[in-house]
Protein backbone atom coordinates (compact mmCIF):
# COMPACT_ATOMS: atom_id res chain seq x y z
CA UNK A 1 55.17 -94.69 8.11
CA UNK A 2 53.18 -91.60 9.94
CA UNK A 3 56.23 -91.35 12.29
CA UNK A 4 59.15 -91.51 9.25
CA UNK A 5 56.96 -88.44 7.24
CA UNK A 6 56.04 -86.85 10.36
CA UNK A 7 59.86 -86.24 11.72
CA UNK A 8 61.46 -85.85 7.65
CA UNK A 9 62.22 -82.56 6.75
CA UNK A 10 64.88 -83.36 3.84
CA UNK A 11 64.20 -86.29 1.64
CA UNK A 12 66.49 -87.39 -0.91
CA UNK A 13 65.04 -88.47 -4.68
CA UNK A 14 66.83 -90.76 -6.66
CA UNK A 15 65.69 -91.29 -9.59
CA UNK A 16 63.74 -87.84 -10.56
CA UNK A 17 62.74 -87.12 -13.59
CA UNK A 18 62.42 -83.82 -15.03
CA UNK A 19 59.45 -84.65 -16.88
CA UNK A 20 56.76 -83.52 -15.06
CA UNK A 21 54.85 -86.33 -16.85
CA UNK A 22 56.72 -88.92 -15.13
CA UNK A 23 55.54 -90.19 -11.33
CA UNK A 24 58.80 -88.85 -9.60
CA UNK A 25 58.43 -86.00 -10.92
CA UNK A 26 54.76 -85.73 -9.92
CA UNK A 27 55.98 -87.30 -6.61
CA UNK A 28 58.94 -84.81 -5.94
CA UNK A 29 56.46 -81.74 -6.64
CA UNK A 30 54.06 -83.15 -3.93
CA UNK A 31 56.95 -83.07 -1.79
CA UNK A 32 57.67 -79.72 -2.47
CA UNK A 33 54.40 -78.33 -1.62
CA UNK A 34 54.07 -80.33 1.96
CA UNK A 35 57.19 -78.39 2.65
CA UNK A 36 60.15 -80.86 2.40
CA UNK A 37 63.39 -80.31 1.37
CA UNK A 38 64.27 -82.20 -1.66
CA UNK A 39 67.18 -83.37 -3.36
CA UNK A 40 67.03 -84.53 -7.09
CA UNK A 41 69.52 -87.53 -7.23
CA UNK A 42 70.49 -88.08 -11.12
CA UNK A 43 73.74 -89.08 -12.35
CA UNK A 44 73.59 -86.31 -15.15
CA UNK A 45 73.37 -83.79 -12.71
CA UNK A 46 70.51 -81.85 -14.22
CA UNK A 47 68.31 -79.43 -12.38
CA UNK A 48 64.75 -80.60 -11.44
CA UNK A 49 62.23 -78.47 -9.93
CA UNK A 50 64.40 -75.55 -9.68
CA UNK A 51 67.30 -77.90 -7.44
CA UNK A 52 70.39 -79.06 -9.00
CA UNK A 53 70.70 -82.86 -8.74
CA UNK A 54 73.04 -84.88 -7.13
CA UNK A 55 75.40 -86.86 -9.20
CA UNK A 56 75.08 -89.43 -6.23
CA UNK A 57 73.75 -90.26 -2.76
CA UNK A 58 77.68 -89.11 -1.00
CA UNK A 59 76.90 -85.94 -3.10
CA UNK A 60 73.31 -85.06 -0.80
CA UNK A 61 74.78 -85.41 2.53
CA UNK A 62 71.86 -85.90 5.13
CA UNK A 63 68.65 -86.45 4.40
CA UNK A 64 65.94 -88.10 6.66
CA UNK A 65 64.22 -90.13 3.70
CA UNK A 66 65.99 -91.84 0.70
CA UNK A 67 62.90 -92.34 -1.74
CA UNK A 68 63.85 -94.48 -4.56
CA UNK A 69 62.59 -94.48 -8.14
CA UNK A 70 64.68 -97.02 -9.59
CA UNK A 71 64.41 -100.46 -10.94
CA UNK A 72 63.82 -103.02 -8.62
CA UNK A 73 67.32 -104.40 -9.50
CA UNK A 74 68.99 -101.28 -9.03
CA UNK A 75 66.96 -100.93 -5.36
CA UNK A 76 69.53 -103.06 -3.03
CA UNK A 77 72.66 -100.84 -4.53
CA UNK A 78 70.69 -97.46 -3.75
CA UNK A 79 69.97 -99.69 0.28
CA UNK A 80 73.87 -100.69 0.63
CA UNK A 81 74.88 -96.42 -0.30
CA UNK A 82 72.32 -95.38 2.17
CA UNK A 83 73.48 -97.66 4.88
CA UNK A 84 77.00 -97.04 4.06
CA UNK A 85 76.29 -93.45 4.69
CA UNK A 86 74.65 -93.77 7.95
CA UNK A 87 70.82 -92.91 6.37
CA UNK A 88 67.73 -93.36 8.57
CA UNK A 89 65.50 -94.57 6.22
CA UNK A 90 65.05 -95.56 2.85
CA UNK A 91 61.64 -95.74 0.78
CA UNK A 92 61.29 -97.79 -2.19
CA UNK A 93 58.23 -96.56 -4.75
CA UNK A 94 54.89 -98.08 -5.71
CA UNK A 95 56.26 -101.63 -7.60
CA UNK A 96 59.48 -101.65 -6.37
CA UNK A 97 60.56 -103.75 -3.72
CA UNK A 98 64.58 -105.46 -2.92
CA UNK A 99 64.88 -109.13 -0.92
CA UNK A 100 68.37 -108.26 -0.61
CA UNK A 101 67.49 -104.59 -0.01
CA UNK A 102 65.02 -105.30 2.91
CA UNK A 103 67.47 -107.76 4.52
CA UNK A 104 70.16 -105.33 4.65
CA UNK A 105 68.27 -102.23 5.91
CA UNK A 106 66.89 -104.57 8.80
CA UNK A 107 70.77 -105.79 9.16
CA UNK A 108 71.73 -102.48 9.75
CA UNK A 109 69.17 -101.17 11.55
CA UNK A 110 67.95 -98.68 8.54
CA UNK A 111 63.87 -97.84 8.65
CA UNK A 112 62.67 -99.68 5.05
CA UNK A 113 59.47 -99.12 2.95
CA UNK A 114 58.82 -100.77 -0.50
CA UNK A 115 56.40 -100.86 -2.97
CA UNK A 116 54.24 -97.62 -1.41
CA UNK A 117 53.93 -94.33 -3.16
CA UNK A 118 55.38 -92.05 -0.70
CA UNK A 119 52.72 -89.51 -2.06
CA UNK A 120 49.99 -91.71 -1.63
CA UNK A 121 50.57 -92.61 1.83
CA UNK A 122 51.45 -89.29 3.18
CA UNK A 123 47.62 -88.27 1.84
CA UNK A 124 46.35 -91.15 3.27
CA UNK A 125 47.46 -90.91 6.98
CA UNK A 126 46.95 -87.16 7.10
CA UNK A 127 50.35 -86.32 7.57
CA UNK A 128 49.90 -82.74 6.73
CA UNK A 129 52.36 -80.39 5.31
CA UNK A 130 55.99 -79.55 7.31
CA UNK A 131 55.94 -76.93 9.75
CA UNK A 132 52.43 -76.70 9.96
CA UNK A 133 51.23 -74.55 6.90
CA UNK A 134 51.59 -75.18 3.51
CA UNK A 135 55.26 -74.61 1.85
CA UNK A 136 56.33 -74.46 5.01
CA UNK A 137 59.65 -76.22 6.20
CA UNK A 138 61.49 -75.89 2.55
């Protein structure tokens, strides 16, 4: 996991609220202030912390992290797009994990997390922010 956050600069955020009461949300803004570069995913399009969102994954174009906040039934569809697109890795949230997910990342040779808090585990191995300094690297 150290590796994955240290060499991510753009991570894609499906899933992101724009409630900043909601855990993506809170999630996304950490993000944001460690420096990375990222992309709101929502079907609706709307703008979330000052980004316009992606109707879909094809929409983003490369990103080094797909971090999912979607139900665990959704998870292994959000997997098969990333791995269709050629992805690196994809990171399922705190409670979410994918069977069929996992085996298909490992299949195709696609870095997996589930069930961490991308936040939480960035603080926790002392990743530090991108590019050195904070707000760097966005």
């Amino acid at each position: 996991m150290r590796s994955l956050l240290r060499r991510a600069r753009r991570i894609a955020v499906v899933g992101l609220s724009p409630d900043p009461s909601r855990p993506s949300h809170r999630v996304a803004a950490y993000l944001v202030r460690q420096g990375y570069d990222v992309v709101p995913v929502r079907p609706d399009g709307a703008e979330v912390l000052g980004r316009r969102a992606a109707a879909s994954l094809a929409e983003v174009g490369r990103v080094d992290i797909v971090d999912v906040f979607r139900r665990p039934e959704a998870a292994a569809e959000v997997v098969e797009e990333a791995v269709r697109l050629g992805l690196p890795a994809v990171w399922l949230q705190e409670g979410i994990a994918s069977a069929a997910g996992r085996a298909r990342a490992q299949e195709a040779g696609v870095a997996y997390v589930e069930d961490r808090c991308i936040m939480k585990e960035h603080a926790r191995l002392g990743v530090g922010p991108v590019g050195g300094g904070p707000g760097q690297g966005a």
